[in-house]
Protein backbone atom coordinates (compact mmCIF):
# COMPACT_ATOMS: atom_id res chain seq x y z
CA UNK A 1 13.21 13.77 -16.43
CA UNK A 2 11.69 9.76 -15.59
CA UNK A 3 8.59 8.75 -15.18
CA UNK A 4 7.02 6.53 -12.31
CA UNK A 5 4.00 4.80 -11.08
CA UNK A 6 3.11 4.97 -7.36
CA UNK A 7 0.63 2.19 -6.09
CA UNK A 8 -0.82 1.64 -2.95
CA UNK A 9 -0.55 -1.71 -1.04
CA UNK A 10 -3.96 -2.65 0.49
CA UNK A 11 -7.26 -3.62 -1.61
CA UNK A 12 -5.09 -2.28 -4.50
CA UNK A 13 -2.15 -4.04 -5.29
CA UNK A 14 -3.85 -6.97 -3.26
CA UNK A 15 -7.20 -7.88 -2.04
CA UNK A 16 -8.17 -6.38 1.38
CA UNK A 17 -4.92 -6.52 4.18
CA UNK A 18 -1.45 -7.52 3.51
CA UNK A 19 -0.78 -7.53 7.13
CA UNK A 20 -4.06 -10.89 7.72
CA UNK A 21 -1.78 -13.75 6.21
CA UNK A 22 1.06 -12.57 9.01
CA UNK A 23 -1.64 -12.58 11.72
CA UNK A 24 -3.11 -15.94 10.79
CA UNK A 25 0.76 -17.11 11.34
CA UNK A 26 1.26 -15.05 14.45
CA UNK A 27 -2.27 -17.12 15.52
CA UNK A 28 -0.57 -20.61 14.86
CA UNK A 29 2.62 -19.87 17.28
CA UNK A 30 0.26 -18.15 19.90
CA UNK A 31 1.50 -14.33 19.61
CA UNK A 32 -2.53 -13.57 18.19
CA UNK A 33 -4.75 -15.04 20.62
CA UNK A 34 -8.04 -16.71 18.40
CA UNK A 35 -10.23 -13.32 19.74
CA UNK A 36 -7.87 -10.94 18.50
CA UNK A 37 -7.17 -12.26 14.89
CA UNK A 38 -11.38 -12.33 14.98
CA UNK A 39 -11.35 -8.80 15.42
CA UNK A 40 -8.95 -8.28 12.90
CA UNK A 41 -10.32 -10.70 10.09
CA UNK A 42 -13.51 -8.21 10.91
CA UNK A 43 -11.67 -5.20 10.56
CA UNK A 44 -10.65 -6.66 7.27
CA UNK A 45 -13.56 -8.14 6.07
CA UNK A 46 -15.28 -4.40 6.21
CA UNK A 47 -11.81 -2.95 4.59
CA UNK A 48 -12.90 -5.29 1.85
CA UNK A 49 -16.87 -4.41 1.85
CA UNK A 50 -16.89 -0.68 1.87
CA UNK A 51 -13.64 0.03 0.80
CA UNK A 52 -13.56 2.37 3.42
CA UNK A 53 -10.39 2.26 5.79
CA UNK A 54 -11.07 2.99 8.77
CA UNK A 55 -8.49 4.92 11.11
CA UNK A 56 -9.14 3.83 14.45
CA UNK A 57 -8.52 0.24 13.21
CA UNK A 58 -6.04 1.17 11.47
CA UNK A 59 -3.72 2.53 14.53
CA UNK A 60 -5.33 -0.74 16.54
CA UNK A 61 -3.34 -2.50 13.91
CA UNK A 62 -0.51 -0.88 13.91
CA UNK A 63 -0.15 -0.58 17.38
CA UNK A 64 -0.13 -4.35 17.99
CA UNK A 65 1.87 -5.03 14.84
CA UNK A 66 4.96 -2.67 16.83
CA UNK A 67 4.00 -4.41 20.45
CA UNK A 68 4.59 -8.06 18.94
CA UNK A 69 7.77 -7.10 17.07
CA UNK A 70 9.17 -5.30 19.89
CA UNK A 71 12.36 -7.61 21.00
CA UNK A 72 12.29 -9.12 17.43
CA UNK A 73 15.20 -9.53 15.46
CA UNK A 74 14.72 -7.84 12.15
CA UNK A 75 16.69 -11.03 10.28
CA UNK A 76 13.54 -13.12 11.64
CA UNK A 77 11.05 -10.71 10.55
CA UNK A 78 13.01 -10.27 6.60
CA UNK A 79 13.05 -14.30 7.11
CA UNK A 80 8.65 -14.34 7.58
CA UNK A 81 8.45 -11.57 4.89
CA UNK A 82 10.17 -14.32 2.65
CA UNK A 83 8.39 -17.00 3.38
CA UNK A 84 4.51 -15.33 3.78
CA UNK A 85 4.94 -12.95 0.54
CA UNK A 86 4.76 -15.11 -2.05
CA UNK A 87 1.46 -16.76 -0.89
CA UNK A 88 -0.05 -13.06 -0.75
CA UNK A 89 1.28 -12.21 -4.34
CA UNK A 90 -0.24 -16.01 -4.90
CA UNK A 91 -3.62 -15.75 -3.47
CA UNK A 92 -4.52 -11.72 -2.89
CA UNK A 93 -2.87 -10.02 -5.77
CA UNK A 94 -5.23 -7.67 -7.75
CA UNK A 95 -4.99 -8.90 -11.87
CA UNK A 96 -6.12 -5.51 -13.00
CA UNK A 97 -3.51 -3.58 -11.12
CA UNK A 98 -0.60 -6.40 -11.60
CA UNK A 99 -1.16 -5.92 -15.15
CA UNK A 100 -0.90 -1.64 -14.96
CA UNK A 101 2.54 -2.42 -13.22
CA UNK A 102 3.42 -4.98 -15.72
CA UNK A 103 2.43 -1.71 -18.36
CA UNK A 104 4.62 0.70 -16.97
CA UNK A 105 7.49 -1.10 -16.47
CA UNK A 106 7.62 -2.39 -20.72
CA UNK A 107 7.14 1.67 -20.85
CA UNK A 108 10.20 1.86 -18.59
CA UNK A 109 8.98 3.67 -16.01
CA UNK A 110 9.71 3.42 -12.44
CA UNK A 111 7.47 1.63 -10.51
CA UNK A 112 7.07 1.91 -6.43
CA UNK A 113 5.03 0.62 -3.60
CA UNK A 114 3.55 3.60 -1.46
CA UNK A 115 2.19 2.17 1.85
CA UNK A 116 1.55 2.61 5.30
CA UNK A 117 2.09 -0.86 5.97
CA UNK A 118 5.72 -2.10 7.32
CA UNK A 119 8.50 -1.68 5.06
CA UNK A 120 9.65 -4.67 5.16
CA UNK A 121 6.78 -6.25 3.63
CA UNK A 122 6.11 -3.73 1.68
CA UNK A 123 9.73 -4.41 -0.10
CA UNK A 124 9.43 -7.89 -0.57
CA UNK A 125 6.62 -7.91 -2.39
CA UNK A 126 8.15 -4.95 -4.37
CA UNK A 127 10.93 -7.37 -5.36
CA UNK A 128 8.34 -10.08 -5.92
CA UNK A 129 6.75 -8.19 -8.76
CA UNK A 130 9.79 -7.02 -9.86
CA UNK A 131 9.37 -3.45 -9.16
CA UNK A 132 12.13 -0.17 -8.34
CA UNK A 133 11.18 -0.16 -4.53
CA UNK A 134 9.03 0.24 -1.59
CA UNK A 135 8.16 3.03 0.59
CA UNK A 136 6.30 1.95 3.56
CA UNK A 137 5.87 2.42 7.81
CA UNK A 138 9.24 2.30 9.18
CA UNK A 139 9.59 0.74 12.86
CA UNK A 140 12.76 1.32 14.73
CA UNK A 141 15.34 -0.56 14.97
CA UNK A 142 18.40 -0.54 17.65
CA UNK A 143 21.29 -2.84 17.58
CA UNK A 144 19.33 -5.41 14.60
CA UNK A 145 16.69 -5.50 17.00
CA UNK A 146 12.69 -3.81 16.86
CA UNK A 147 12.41 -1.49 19.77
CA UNK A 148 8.25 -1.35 19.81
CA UNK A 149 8.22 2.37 18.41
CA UNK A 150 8.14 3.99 14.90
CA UNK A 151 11.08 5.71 13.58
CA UNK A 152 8.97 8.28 11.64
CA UNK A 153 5.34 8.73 10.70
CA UNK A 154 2.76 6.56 9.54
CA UNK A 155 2.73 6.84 5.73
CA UNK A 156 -0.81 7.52 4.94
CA UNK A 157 -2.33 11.00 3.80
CA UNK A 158 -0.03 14.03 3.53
CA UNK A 159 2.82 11.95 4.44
CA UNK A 160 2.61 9.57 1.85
CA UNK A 161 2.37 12.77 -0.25
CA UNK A 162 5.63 14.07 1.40
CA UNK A 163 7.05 10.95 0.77
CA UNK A 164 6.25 10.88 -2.97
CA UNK A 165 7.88 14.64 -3.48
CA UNK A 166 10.83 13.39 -1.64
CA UNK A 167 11.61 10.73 -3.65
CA UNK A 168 10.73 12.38 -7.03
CA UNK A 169 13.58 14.92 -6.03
CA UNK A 170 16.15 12.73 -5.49
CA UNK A 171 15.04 10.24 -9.25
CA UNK A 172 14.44 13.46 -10.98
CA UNK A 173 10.81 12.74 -11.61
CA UNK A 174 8.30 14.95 -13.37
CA UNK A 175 5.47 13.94 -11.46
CA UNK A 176 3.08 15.34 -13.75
CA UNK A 177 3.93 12.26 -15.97
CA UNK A 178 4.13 10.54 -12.80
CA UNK A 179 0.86 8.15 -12.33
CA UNK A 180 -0.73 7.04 -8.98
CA UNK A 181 -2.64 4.03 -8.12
CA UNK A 182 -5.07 3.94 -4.67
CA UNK A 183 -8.41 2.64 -3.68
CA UNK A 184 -8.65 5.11 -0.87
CA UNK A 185 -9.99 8.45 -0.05
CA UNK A 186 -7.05 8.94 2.33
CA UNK A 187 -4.67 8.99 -0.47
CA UNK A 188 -6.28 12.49 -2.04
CA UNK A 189 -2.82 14.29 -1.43
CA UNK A 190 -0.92 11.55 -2.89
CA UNK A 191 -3.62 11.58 -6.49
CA UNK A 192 -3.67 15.17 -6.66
CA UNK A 193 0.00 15.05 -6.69
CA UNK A 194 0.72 13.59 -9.98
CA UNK A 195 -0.63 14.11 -13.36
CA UNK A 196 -2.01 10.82 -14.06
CA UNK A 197 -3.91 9.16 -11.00
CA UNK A 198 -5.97 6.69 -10.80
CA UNK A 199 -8.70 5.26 -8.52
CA UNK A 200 -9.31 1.51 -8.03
CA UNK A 201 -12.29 -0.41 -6.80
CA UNK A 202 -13.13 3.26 -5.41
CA UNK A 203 -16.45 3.49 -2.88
CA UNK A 204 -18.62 6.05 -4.17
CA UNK A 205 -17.58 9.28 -2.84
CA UNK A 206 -13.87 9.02 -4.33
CA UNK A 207 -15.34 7.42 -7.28
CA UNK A 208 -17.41 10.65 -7.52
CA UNK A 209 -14.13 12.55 -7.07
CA UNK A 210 -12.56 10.72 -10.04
CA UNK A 211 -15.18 10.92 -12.20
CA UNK A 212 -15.49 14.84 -11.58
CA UNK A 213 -12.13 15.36 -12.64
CA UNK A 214 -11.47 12.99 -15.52
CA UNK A 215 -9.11 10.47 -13.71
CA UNK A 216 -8.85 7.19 -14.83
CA UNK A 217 -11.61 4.51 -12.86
CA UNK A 218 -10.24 1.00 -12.47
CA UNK A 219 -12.83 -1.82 -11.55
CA UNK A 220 -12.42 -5.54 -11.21
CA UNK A 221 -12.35 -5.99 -14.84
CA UNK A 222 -10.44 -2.85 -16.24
CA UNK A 223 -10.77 0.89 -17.10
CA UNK A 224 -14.07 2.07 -16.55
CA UNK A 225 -13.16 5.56 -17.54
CA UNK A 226 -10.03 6.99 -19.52
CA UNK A 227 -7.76 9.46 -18.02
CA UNK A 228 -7.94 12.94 -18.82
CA UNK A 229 -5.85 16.14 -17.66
CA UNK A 230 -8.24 18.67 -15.77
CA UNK A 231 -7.76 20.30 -12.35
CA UNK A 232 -8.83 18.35 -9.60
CA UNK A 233 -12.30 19.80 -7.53
């Protein structure tokens, strides 16, 4: 059976929110009014501090991101994926973690994007860093067009977990040489999952978690702690 690497999006792969460089743009054409993109550059600016996400914003984000693409044609929103997403990968993009994708794919393993944030960024910038593919938040679409509701769940938590199985049954994975990347508590069912996860830039109580069970620690420089196979607490 393959192998594959699961990372998350957000203060992982990149630096704090994916979604702030597409709400600075949605400022400039007057979809964001100046009060609102405060709010969120806050929101974010925390994400960053504590690397703690925090759920309430999270579903404030979300829920705006579906309201301003209702009515949108999904060409114009691939065409603003293509033109914001290499400025993210450009700016935001984590070395440390660019550099463990960059490792399993010489290894040949599979590498994916696991993310609650839209799946059509969360593809681009997939085929930006030249991984296998994206997983991410799915809003619906009828007729080319974004109708302003999701076609499934959030993925975050159990269903990014659900997700993961999914797919490993339809690549023939063996997820327990399957590794996972994820600053975020929220992400427990996703770590547990596989047999080699891995925390990055952690706050303390998943670091804890980590460190209790032998995963490997990633900081802003590199390993802090090597991987090693024990039962997770």
């Amino acid at each position: 059976m393959s192998s594959a690497a699961f990372f998350d999006l957000d203060n992982t792969v990149v630096r704090g929110s994916s979604l702030l460089p597409f709400a600075w743009h949605l400022v400039r054409t007057g979809s964001v009014s100046s009060g609102e993109m405060f709010r969120f550059a806050s929101m974010n600016a925390r994400f960053v501090r504590t690397r703690t996400e925090s759920a309430s914003g999270r579903d404030y984000v979300m829920k705006r991101a579906l309201a301003l693409a209702a009515g949108q044609s999904v060409t114009e929103v691939q065409r603003l994926c293509d033109e914001i997403v290499p400025r993210i990968v450009q700016r935001r993009l984590n070395p440390v973690v660019a550099a463990e994708i960059r490792r399993h794919q010489r290894m040949g393993h599979q590498t994916w994007l696991v993310t609650a944030s839209p799946t059509e960024l969360a593809e681009r910038i997939a085929r930006e860093l030249r991984m296998t593919g994206a997983m991410g938040t799915q809003a619906e679409r009828v007729a080319g067009v974004y109708s302003g509701e999701l076609a499934g769940p959030i993925l975050h938590g159990r269903h990014k977990a659900d997700a993961v199985s999914a797919l490993a049954a339809v690549e023939e994975l063996d997820l327990t040489r399957c590794a996972a990347f994820s600053d975020s508590i929220n992400d427990l069912p996703l770590l547990v999952l596989v047999g080699r996860p891995t925390v990055v830039n952690a706050n303390r109580r998943l670091r804890q978690i980590a460190l209790r069970n032998g995963w490997q620690v990633l900081g802003a420089s590199g390993r802090i702690a090597a991987h090693r196979s024990l039962a997770p607490a």
